[in-house]
N, C-alpha and C. Protein backbone atom coordinates (compact mmCIF):
# COMPACT_ATOMS: atom_id res chain seq x y z
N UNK A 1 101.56 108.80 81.23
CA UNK A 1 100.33 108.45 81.91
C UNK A 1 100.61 107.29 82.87
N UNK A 2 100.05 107.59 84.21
CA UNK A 2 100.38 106.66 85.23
C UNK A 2 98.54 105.98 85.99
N UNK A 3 98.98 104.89 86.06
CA UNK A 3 97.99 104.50 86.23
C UNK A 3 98.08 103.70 88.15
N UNK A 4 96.99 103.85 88.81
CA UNK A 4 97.02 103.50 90.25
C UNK A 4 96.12 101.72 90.00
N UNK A 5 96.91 100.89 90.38
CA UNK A 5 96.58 99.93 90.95
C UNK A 5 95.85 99.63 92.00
N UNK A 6 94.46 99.15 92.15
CA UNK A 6 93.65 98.71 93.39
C UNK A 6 93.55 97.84 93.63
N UNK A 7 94.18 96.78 94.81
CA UNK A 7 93.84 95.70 94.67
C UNK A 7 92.14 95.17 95.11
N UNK A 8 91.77 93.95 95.02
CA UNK A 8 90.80 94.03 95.75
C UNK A 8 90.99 94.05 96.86
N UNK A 9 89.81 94.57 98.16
CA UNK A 9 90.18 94.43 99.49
C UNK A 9 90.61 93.15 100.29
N UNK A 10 91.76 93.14 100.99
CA UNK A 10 91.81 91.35 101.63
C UNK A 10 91.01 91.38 102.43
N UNK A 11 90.38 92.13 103.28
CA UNK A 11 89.52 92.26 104.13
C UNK A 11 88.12 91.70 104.00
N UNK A 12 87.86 91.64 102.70
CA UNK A 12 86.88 91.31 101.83
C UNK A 12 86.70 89.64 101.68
N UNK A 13 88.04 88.34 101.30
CA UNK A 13 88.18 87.60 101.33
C UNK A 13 88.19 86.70 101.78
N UNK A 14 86.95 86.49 102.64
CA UNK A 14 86.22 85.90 103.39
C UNK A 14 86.91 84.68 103.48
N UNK A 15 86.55 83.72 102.19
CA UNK A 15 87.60 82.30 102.52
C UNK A 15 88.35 82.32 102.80
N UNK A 16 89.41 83.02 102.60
CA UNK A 16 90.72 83.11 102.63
C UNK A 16 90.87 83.30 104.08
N UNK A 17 90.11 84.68 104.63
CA UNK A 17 90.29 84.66 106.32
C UNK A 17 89.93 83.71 106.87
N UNK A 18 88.88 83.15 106.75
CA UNK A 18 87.96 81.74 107.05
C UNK A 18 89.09 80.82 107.64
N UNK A 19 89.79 80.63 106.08
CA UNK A 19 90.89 79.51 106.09
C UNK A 19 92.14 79.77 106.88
N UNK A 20 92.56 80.92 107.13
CA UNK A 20 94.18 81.06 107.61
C UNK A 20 93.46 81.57 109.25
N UNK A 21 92.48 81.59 109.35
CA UNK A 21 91.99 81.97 110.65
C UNK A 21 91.88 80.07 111.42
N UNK A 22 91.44 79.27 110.75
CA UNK A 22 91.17 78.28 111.03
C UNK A 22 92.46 77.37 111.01
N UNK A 23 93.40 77.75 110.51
CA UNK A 23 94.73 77.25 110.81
C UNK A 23 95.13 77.46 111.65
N UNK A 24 95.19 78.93 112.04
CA UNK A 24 95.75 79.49 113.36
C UNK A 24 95.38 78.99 114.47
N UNK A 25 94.23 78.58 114.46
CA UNK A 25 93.40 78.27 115.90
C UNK A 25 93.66 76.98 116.05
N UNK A 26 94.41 76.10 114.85
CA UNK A 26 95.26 74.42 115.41
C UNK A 26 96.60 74.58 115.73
N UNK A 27 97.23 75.89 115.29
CA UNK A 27 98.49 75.83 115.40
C UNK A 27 98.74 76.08 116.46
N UNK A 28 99.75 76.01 116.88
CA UNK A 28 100.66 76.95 118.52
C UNK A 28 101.59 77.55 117.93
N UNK A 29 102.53 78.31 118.99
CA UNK A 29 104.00 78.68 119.06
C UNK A 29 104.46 78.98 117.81
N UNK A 30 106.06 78.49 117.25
CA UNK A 30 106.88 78.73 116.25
C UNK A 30 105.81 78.60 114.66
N UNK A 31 105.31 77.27 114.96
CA UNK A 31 104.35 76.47 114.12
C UNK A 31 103.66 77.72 113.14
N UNK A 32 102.34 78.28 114.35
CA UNK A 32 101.46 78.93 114.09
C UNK A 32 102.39 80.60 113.58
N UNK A 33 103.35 81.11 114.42
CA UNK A 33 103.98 82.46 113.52
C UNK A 33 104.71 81.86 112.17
N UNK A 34 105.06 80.70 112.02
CA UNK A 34 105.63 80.45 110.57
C UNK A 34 104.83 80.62 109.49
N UNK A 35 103.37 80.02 110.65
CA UNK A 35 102.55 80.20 109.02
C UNK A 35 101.93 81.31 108.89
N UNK A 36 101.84 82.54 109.83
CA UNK A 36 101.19 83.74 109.68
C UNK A 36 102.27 84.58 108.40
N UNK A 37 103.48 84.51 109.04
CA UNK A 37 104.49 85.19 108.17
C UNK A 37 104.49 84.84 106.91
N UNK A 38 104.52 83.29 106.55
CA UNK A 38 104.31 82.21 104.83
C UNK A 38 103.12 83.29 104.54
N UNK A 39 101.98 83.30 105.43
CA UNK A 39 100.85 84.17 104.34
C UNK A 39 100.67 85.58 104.33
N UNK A 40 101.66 86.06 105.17
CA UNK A 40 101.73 87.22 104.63
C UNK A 40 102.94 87.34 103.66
N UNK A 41 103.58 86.90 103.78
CA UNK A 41 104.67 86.99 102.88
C UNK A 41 103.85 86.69 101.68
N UNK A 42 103.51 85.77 100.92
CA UNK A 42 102.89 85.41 99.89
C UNK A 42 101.40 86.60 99.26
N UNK A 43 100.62 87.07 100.86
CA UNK A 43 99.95 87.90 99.90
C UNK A 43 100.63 89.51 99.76
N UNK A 44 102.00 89.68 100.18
CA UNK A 44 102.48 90.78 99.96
C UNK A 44 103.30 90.39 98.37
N UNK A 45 103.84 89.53 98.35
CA UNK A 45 104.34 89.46 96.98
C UNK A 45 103.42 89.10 95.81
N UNK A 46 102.38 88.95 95.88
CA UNK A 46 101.21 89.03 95.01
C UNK A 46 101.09 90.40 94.68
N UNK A 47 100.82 91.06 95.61
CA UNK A 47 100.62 92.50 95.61
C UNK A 47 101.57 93.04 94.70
N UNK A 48 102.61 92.78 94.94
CA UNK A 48 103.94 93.88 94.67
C UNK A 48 104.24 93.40 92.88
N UNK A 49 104.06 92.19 92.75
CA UNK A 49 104.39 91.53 91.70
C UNK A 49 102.85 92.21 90.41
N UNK A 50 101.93 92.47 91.33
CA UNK A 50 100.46 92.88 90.91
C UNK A 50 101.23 94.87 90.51
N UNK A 51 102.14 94.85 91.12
CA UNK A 51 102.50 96.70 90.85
C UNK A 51 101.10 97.29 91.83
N UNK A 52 101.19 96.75 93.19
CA UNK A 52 100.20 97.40 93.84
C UNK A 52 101.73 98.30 94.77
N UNK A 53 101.16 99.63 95.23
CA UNK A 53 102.38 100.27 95.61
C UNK A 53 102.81 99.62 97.20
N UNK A 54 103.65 100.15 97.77
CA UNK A 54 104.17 99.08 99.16
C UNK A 54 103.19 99.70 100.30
N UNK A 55 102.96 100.96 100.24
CA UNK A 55 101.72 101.42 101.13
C UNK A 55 100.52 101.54 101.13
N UNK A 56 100.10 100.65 99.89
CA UNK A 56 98.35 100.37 99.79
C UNK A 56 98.72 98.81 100.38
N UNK A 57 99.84 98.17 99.63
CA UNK A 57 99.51 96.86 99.97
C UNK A 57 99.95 96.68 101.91
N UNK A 58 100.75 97.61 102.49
CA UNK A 58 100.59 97.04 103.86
C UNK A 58 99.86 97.65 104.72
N UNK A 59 98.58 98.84 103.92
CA UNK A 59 97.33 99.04 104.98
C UNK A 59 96.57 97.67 104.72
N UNK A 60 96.57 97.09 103.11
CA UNK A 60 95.86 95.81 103.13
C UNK A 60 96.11 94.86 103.61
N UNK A 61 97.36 94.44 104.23
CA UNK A 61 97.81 93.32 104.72
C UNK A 61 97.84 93.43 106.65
N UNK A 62 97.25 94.86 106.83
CA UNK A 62 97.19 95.38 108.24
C UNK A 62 95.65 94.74 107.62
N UNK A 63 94.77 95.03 107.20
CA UNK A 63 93.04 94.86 107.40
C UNK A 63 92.66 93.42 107.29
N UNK A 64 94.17 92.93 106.45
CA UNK A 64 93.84 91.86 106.47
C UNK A 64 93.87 90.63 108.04
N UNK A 65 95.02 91.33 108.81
CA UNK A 65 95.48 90.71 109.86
C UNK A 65 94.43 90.99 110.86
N UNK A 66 93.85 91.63 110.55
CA UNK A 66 92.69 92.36 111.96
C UNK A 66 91.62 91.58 111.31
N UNK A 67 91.06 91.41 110.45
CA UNK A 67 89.97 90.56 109.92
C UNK A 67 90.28 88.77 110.61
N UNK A 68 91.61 88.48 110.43
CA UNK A 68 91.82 86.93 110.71
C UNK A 68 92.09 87.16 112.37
N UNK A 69 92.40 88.08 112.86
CA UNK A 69 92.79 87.92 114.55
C UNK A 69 91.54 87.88 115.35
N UNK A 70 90.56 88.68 114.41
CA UNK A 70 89.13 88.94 115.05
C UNK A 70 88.62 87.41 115.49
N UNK A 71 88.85 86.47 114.98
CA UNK A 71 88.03 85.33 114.49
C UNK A 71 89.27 84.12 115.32
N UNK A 72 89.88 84.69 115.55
CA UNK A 72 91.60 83.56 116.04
C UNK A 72 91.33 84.05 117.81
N UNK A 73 90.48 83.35 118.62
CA UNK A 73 90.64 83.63 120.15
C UNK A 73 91.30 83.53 120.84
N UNK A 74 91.70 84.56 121.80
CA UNK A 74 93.38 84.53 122.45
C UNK A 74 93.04 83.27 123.42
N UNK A 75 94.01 82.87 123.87
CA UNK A 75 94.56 81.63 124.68
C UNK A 75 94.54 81.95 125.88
N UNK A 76 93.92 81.81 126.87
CA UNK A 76 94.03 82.40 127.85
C UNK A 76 95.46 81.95 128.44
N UNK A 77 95.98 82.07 129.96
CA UNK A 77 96.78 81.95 130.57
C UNK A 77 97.44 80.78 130.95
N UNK A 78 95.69 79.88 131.71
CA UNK A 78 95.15 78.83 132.00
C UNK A 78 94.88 77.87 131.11
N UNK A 79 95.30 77.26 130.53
CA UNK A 79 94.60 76.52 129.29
C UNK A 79 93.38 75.87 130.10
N UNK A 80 93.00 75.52 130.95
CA UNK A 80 92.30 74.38 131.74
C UNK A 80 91.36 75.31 132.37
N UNK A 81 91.20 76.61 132.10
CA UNK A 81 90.82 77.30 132.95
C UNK A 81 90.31 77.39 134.33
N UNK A 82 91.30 77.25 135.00
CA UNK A 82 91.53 76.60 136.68
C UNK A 82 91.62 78.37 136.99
N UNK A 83 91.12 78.62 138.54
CA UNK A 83 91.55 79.98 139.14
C UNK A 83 92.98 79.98 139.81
């Protein structure tokens, strides 16, 4: 007997996006991808360590990234926004 693991949705985890969304938007450059990768890395090995399988946990860690990018506003070109 095999049993399927669900995690809860990250998409769902409001603080959590809240919070790594609100990091992102102080960070820049190397800074800001070090720490995207630290949290995904960390909520993929939760997952895996949880016996969630590797292709539930990286549609969740895709819903999760689209939930925090939604909320993270691109930079424009201009920082000063000059024409």
């Amino acid at each position: 007997m095999t049993a399927v693991i669900i995690p809860f949705p990250t998409c769902h985890r409001e603080g959590h996006i809240r919070h790594v969304a609100a990091v992102l938007r102080r960070k820049h450059g190397r800074e800001a991808d070090r720490y995207w990768r630290q949290t995904v890395m960390v909520l993929r090995s939760q997952m895996l360590r949880a016996q969630v399988d590797q292709s539930t946990a990286d549609e969740e860690l895709r819903r999760f990234a689209l939930e925090v990018f939604a909320r993270v506003p691109l930079r424009a070109n201009n920082p000063k926004g000059a024409a």
